[in-house]
N, C-alpha and C. Protein backbone atom coordinates (compact mmCIF):
# COMPACT_ATOMS: atom_id res chain seq x y z
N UNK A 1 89.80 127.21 64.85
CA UNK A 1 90.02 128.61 65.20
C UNK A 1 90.05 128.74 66.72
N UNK A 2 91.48 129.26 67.79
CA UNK A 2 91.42 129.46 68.43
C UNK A 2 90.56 130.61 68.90
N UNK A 3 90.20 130.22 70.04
CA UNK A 3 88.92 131.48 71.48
C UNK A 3 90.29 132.61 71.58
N UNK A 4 89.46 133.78 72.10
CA UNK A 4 90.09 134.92 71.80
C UNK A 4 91.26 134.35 73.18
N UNK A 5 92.14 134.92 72.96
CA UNK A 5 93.20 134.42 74.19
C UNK A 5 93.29 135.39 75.05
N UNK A 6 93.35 135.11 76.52
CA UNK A 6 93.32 135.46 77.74
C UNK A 6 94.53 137.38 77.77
N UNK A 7 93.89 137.84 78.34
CA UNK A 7 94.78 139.14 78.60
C UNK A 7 96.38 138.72 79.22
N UNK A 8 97.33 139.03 78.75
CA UNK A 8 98.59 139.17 78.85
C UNK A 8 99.06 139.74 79.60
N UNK A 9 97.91 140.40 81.32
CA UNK A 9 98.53 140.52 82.65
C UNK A 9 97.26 140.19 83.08
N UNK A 10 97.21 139.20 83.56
CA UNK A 10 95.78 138.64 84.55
C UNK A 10 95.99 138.91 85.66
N UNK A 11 96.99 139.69 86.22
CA UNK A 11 97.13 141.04 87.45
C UNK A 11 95.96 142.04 87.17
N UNK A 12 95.93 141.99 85.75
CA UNK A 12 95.24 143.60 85.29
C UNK A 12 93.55 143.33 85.63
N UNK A 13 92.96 141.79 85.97
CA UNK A 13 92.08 141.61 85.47
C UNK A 13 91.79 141.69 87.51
N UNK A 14 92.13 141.49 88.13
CA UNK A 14 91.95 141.47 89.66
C UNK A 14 91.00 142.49 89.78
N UNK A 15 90.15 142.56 90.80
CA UNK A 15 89.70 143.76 91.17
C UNK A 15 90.20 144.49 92.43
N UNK A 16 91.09 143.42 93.25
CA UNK A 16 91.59 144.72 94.46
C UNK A 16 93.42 143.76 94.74
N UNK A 17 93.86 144.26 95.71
CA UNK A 17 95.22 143.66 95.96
C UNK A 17 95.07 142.79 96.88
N UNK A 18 93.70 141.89 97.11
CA UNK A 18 94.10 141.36 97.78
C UNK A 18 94.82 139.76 97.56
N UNK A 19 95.77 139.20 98.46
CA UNK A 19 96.70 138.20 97.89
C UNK A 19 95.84 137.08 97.31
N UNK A 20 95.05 136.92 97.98
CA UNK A 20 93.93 135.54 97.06
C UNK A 20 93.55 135.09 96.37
N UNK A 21 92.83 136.83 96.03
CA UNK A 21 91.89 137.01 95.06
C UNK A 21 93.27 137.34 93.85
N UNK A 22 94.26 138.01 93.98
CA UNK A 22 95.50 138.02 92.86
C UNK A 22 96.21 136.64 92.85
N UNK A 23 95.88 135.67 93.55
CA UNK A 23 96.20 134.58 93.43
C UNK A 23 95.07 133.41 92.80
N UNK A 24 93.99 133.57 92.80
CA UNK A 24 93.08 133.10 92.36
C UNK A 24 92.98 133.82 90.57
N UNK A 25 92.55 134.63 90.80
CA UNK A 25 92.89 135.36 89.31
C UNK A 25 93.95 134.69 88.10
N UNK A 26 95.12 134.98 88.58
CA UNK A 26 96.31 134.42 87.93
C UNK A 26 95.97 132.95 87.66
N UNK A 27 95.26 132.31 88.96
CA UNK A 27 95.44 130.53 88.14
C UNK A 27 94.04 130.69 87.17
N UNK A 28 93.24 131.30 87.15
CA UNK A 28 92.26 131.60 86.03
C UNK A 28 92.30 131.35 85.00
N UNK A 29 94.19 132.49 85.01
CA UNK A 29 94.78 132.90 83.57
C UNK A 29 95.19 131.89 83.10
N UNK A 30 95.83 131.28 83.88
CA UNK A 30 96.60 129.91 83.64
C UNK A 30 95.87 128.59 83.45
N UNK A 31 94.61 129.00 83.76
CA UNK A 31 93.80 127.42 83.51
C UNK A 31 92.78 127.48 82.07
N UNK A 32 92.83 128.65 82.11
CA UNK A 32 92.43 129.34 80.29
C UNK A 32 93.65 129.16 79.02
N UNK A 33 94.75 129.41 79.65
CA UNK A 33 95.62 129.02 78.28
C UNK A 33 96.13 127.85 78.14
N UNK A 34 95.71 127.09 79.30
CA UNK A 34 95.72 125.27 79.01
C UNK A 34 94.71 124.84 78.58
N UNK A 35 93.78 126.03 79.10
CA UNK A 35 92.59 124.86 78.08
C UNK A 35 93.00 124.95 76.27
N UNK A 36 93.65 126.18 75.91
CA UNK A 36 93.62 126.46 74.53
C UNK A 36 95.08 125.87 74.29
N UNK A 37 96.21 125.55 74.79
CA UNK A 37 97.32 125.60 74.13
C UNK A 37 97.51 123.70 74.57
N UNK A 38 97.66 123.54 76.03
CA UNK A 38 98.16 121.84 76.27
C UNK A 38 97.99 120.89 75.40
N UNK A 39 96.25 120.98 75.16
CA UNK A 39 96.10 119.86 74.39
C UNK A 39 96.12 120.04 72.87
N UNK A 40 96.79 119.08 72.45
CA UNK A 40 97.14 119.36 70.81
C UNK A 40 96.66 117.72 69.81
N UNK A 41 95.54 118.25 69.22
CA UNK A 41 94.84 116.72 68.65
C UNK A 41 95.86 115.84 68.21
N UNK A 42 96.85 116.68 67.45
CA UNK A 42 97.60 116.07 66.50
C UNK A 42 99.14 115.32 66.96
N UNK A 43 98.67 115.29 68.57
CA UNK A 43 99.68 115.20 69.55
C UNK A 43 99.46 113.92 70.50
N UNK A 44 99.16 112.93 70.57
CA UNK A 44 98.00 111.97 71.18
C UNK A 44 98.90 111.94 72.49
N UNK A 45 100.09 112.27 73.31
CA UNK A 45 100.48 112.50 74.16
C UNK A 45 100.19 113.50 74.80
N UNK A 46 99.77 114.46 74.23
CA UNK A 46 99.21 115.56 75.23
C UNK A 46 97.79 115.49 75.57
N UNK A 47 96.91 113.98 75.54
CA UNK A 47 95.66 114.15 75.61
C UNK A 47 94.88 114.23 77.36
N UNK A 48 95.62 113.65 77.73
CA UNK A 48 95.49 113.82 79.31
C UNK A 48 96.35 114.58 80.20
N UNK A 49 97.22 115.56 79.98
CA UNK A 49 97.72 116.33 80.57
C UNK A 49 97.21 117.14 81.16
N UNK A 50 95.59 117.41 81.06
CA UNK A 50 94.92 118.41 81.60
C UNK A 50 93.68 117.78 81.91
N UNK A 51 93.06 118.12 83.07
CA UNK A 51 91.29 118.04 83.28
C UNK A 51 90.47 118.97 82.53
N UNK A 52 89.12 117.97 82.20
CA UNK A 52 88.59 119.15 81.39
C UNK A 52 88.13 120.34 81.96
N UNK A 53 88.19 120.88 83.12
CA UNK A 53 87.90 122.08 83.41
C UNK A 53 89.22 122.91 83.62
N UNK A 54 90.26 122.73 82.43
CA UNK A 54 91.76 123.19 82.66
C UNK A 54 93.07 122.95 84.14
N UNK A 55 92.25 122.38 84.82
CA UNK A 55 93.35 122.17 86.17
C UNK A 55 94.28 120.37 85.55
N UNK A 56 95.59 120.48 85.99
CA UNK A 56 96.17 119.44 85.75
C UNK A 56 96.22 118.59 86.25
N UNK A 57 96.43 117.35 85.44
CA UNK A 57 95.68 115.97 85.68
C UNK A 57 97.82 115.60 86.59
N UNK A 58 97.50 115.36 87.55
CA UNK A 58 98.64 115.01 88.00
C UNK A 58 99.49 113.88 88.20
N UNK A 59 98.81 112.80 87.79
CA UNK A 59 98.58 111.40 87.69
C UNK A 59 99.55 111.52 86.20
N UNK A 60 99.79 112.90 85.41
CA UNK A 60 99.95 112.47 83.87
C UNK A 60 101.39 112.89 84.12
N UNK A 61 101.45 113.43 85.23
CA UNK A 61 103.19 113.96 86.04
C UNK A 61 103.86 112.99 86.50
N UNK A 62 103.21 111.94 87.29
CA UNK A 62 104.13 110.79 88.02
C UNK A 62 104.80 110.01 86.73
N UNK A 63 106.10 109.71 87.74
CA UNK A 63 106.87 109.16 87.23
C UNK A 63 106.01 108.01 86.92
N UNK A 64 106.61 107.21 85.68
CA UNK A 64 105.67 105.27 86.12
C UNK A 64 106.65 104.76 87.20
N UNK A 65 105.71 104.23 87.66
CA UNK A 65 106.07 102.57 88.94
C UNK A 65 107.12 102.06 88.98
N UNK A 66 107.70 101.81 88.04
CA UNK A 66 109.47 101.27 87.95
C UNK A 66 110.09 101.85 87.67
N UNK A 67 109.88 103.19 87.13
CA UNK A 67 111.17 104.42 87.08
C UNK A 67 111.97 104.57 88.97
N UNK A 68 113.12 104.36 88.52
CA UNK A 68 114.17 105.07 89.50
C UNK A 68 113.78 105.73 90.48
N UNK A 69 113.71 105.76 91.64
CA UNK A 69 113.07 106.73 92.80
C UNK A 69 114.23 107.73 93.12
N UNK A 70 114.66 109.06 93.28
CA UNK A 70 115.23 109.62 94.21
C UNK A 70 115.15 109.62 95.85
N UNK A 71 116.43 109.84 96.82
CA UNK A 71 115.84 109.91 97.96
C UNK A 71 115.44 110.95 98.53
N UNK A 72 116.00 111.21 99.55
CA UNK A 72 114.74 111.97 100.22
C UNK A 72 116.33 113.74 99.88
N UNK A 73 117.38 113.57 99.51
CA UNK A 73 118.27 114.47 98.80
C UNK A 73 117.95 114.90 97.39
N UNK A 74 117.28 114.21 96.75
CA UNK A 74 116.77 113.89 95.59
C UNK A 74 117.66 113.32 94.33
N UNK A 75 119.01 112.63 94.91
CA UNK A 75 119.78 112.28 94.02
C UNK A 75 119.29 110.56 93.74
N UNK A 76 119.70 109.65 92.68
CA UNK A 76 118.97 108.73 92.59
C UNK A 76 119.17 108.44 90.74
N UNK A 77 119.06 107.52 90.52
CA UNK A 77 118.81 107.14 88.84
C UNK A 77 120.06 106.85 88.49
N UNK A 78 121.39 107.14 89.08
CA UNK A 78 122.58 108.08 87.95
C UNK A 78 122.96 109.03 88.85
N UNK A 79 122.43 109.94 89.35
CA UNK A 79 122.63 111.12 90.02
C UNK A 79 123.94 110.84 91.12
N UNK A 80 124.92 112.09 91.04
CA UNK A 80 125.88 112.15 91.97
C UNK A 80 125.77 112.10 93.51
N UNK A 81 126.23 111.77 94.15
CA UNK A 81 125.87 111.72 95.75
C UNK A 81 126.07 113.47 96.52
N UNK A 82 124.56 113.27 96.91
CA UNK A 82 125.47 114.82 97.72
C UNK A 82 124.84 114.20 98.61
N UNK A 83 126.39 114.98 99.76
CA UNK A 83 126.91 114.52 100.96
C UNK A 83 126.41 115.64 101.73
N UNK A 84 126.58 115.43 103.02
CA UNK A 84 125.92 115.54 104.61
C UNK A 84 126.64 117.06 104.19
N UNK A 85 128.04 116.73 103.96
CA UNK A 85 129.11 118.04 104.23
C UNK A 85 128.34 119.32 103.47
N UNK A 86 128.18 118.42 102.16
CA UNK A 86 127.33 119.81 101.07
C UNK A 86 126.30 120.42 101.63
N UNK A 87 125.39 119.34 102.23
CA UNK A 87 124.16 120.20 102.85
C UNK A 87 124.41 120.92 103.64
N UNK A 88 125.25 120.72 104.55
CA UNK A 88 125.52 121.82 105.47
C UNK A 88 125.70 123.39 105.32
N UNK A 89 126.51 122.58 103.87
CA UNK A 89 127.60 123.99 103.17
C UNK A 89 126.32 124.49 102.95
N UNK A 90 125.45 123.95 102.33
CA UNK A 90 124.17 124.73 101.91
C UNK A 90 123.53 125.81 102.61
N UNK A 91 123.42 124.54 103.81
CA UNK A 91 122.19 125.81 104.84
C UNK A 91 122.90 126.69 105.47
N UNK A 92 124.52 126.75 105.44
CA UNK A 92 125.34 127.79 105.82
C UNK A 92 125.02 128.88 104.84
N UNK A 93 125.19 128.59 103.57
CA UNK A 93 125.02 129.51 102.24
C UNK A 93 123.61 129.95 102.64
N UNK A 94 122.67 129.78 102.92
CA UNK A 94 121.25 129.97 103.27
C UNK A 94 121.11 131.11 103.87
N UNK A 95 121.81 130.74 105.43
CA UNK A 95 122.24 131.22 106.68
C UNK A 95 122.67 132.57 106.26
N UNK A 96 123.67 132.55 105.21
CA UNK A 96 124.70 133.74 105.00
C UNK A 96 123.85 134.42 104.08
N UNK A 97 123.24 134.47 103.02
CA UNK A 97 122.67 135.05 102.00
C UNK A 97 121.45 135.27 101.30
N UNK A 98 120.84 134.20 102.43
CA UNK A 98 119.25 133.94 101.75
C UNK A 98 119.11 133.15 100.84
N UNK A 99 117.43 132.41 100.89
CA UNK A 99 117.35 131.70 99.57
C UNK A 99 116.63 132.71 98.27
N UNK A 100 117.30 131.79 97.03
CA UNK A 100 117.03 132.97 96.04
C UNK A 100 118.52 133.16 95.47
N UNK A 101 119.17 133.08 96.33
CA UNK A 101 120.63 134.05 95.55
C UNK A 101 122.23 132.87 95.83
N UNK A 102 121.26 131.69 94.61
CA UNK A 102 122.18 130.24 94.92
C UNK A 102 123.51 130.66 93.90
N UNK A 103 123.18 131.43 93.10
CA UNK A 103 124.55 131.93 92.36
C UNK A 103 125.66 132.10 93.59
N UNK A 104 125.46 133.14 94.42
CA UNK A 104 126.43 133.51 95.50
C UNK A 104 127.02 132.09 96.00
N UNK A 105 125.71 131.48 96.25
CA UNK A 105 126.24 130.34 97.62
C UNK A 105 127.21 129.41 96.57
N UNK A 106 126.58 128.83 95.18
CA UNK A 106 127.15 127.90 94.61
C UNK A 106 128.88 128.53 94.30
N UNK A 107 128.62 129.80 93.82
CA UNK A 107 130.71 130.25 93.85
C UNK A 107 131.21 130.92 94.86
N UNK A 108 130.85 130.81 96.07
CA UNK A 108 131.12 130.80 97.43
C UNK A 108 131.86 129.35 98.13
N UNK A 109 130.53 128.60 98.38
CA UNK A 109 130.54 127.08 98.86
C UNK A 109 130.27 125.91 98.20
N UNK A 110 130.23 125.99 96.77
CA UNK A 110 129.64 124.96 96.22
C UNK A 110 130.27 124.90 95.04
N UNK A 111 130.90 124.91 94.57
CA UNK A 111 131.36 125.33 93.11
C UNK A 111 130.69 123.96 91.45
N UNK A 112 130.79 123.05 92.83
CA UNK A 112 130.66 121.62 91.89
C UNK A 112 129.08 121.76 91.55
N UNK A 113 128.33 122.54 92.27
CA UNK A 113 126.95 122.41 92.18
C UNK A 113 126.38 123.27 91.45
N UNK A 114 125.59 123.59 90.56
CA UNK A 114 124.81 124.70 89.53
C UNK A 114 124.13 125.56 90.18
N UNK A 115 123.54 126.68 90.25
CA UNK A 115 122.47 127.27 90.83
C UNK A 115 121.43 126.80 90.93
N UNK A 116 121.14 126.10 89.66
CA UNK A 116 119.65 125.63 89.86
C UNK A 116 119.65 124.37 90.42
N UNK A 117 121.04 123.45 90.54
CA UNK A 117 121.10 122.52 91.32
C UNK A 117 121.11 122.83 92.79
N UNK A 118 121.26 123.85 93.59
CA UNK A 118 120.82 124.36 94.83
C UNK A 118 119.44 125.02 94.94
N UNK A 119 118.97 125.30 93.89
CA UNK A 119 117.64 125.46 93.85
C UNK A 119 116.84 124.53 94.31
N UNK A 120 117.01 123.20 93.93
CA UNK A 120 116.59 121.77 93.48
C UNK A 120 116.33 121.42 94.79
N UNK A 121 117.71 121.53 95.17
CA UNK A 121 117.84 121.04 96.63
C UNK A 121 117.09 121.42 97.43
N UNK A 122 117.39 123.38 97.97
CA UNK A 122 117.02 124.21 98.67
C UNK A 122 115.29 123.90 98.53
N UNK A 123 114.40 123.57 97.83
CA UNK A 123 113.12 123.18 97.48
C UNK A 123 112.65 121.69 98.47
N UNK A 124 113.93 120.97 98.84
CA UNK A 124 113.72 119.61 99.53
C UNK A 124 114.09 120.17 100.85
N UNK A 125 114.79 120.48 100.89
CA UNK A 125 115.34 120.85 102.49
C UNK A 125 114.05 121.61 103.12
N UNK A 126 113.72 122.86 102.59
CA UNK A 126 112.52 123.77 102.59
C UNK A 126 111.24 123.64 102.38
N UNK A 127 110.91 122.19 101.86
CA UNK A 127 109.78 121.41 101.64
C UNK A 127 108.66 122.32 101.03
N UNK A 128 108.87 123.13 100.13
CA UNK A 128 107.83 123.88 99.42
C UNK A 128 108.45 124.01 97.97
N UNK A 129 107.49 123.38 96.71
CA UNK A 129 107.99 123.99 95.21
C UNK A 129 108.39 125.49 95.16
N UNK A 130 107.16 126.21 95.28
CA UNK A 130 107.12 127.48 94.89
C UNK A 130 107.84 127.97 96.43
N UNK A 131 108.85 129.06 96.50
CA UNK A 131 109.70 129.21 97.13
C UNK A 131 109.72 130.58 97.23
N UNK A 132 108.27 131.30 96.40
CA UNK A 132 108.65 132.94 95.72
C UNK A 132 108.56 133.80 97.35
N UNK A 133 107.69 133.10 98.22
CA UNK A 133 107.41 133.96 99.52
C UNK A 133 108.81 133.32 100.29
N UNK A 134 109.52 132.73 100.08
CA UNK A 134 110.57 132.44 100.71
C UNK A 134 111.61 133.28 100.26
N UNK A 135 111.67 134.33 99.71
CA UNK A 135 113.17 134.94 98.77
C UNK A 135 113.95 136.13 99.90
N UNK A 136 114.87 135.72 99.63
CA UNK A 136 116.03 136.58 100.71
C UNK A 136 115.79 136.00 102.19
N UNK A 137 115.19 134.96 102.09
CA UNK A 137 114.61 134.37 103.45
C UNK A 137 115.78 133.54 104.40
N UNK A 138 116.52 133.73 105.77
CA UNK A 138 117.67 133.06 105.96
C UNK A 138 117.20 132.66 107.60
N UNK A 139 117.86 131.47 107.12
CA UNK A 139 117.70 130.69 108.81
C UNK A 139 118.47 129.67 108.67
N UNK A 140 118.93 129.00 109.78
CA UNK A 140 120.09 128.15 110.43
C UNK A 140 119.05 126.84 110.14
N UNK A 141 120.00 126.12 110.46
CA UNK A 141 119.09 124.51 110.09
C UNK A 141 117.82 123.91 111.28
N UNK A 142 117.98 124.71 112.26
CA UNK A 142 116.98 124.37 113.23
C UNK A 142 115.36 124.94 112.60
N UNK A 143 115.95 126.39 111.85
CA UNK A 143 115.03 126.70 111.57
C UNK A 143 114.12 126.07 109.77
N UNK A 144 115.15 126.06 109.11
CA UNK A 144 114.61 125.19 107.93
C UNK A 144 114.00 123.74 108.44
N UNK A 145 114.34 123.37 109.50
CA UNK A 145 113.56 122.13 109.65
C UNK A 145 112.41 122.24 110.35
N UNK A 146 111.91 123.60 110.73
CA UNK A 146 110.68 123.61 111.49
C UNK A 146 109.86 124.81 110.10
N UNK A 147 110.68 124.66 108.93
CA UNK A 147 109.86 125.30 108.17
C UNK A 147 109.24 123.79 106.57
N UNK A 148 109.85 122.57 107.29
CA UNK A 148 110.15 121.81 106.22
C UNK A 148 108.63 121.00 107.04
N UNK A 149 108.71 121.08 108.77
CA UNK A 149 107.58 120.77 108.87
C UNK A 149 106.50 121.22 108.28
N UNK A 150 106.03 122.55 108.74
CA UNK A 150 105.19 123.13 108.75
C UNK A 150 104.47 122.90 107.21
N UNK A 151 105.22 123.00 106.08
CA UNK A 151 105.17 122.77 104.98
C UNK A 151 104.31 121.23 104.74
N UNK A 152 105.12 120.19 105.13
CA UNK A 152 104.29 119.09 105.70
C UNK A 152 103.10 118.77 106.04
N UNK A 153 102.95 119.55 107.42
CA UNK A 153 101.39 119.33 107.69
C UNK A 153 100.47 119.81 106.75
N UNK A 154 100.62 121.17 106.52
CA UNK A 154 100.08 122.09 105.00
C UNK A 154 99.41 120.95 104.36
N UNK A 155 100.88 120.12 103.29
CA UNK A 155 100.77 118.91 102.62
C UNK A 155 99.64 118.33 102.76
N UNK A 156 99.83 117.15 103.77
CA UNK A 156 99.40 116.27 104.61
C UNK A 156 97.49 116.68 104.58
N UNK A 157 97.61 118.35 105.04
CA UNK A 157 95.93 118.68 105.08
C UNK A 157 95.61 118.57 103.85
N UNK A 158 95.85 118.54 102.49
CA UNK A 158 95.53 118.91 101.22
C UNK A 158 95.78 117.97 100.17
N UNK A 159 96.65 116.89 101.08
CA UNK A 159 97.08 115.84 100.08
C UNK A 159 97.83 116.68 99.11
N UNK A 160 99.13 117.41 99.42
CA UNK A 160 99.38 118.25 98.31
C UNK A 160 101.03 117.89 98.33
N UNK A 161 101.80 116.90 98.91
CA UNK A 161 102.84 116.52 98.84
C UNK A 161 103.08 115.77 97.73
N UNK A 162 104.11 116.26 96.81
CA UNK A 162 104.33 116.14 95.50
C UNK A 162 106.20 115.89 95.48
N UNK A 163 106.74 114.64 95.22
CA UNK A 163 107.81 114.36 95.00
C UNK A 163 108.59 115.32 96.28
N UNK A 164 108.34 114.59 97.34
CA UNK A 164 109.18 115.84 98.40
C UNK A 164 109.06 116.93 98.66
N UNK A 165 107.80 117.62 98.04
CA UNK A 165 107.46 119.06 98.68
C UNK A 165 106.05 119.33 98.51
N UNK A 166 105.95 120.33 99.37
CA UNK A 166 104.52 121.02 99.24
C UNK A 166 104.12 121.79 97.82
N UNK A 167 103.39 121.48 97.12
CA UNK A 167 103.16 122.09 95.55
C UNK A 167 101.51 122.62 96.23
N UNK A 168 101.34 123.61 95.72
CA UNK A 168 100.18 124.98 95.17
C UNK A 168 99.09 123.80 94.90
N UNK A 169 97.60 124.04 95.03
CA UNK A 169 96.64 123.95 94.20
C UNK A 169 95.74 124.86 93.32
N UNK A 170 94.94 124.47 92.45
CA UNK A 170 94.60 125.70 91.96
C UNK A 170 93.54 126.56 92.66
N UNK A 171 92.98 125.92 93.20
CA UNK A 171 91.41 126.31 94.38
C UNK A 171 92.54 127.38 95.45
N UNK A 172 93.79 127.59 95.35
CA UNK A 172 94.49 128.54 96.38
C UNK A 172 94.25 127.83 97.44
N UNK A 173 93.90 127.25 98.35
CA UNK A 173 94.07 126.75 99.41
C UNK A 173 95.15 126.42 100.19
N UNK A 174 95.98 125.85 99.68
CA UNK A 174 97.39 125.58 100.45
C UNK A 174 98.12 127.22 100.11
N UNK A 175 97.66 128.32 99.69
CA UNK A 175 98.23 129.54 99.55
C UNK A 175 97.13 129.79 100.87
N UNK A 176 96.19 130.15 101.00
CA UNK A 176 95.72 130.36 101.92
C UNK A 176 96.13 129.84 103.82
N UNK A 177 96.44 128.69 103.38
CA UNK A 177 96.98 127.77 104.38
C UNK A 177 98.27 128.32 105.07
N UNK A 178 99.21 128.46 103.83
CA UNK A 178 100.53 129.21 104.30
C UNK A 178 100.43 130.72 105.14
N UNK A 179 99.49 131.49 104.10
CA UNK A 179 99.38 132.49 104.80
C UNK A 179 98.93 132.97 106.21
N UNK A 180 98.24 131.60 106.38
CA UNK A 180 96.96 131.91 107.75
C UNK A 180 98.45 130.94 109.01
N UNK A 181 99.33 129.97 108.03
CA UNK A 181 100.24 130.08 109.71
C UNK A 181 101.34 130.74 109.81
N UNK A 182 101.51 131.69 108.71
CA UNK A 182 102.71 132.51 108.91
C UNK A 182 101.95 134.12 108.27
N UNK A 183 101.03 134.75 109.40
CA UNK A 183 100.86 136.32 108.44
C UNK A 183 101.89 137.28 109.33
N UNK A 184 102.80 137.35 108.37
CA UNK A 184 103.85 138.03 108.41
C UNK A 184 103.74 138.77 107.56
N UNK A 185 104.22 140.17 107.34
CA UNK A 185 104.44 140.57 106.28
C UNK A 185 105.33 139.99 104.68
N UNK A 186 106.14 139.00 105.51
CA UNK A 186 106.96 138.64 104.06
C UNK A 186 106.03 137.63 103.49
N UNK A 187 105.24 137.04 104.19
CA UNK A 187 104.16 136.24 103.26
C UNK A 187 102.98 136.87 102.86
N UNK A 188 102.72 138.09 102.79
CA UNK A 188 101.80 138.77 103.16
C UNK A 188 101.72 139.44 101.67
N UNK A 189 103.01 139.76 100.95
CA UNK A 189 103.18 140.52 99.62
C UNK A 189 103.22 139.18 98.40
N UNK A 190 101.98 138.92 98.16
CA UNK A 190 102.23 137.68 97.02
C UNK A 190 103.16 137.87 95.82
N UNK A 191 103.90 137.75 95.42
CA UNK A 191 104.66 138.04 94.69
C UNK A 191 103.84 139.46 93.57
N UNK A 192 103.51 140.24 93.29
CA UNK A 192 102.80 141.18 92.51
C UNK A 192 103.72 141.02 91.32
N UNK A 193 104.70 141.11 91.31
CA UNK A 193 105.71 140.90 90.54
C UNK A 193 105.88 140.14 89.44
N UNK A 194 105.37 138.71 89.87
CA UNK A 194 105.76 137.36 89.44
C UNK A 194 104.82 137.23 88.25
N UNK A 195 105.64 136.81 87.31
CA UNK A 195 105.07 136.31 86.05
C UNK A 195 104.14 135.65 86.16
N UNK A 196 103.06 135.45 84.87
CA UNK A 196 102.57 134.42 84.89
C UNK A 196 102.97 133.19 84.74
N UNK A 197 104.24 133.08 83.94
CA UNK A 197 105.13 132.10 83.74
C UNK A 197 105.33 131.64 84.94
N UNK A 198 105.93 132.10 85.70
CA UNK A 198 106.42 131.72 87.31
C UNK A 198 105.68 131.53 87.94
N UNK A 199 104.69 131.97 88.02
CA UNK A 199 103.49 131.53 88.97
C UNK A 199 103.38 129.84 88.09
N UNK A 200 102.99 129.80 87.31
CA UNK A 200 102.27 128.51 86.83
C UNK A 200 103.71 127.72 87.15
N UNK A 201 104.62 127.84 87.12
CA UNK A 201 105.95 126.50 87.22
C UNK A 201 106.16 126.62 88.88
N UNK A 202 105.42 127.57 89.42
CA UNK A 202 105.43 127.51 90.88
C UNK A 202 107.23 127.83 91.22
N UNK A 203 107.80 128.40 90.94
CA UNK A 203 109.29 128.65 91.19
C UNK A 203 109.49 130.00 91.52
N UNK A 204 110.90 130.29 91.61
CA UNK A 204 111.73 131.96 92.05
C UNK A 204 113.18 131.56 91.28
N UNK A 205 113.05 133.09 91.17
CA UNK A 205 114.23 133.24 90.11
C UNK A 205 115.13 133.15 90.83
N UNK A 206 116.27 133.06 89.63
CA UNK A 206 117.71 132.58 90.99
C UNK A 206 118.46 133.65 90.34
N UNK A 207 119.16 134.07 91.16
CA UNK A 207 120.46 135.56 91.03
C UNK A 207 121.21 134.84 89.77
């Protein structure tokens, strides 16, 4: 018999707006319905996908040791070559429209490429998974590369560099981190918005 299951807006459960504490909250939510749903007895692959205090075992994410590496484009295995020219086209599309709205850029400048395949990308270039405080966000390539750092060091402090980008922990810290070197207002509005779904896959929707 499943435990009673977690409220269905763990926004609702916050006690004030502030981004932290609505960011702390939410992974709560999310580390409560892994404890009840990930692991499945009858499933002997899902037995380590999770720590027992619900945070994910990340070790159960890596690729194995002789799987195929991507490079630092993330093409690799099989994968088609994208070229210098595309990236460009990219951070022009960036430049012109913001990230977030790869529909435009891909039937604009890209046609061969999917949305979510500029997603993919736009995530390596930009060196952060979750991308949600990045949306409508536009800068020239001087500037994505001093945001691909920054992302980096973040990393680097937290050990939180994950297949080419900066990924979230659940303790909020690298959210905290971001916020404290960029308080801007556009980092400033945590997504209020954002699913719980989206929060936990750490992503932004694409146009």
């Amino acid at each position: 018999m499943l435990a009673d299951t977690p409220s269905a807006d763990p926004s609702a459960m916050a006690t004030s707006n502030d981004p932290t504490e609505l960011f702390r909250t939410k992974q709560e939510w999310v580390r409560q319905m892994r404890l009840q749903f990930c692991v499945r007895p009858e499933f002997e692959v899902t037995r380590n996908i999770i720590h027992p205090d619900g945070t994910l075992n990340q070790d159960y994410f890596r690729p194995p040791k002789d799987a195929p590496r991507p490079d630092a484009d993330g093409h690799g295995g099989g994968a088609r070559k994208w070229t210098d020219r595309e990236r460009s086209l990219l951070i022009q599309g960036i430049s012109t429209h913001g990230i977030g709205h790869f529909r435009a850029i891909s039937e604009e400048l890209l046609p061969g490429w999917s949305p979510n395949d500029l997603r993919i990308k736009t995530i390596r270039l930009i060196g952060r998974q979750n991308m949600q405080l990045y949306k409508d966000w536009k800068g020239d390539e001087a500037a994505i590369l001093r945001e691909n750092a920054r992302n980096r060091e973040i990393a680097q402090r937290f050990d939180m560099w994950k297949n080419g980008c900066l990924v979230y922990d659940d303790d909020g810290q690298v959210l905290q981190a971001i916020l404290a070197s960029e308080p801007s207002a556009a980092t400033a509005a945590v997504a209020e918005d954002e699913t719980p779904a989206e929060k936990a896959e750490d992503d932004i929707e694409i146009d």
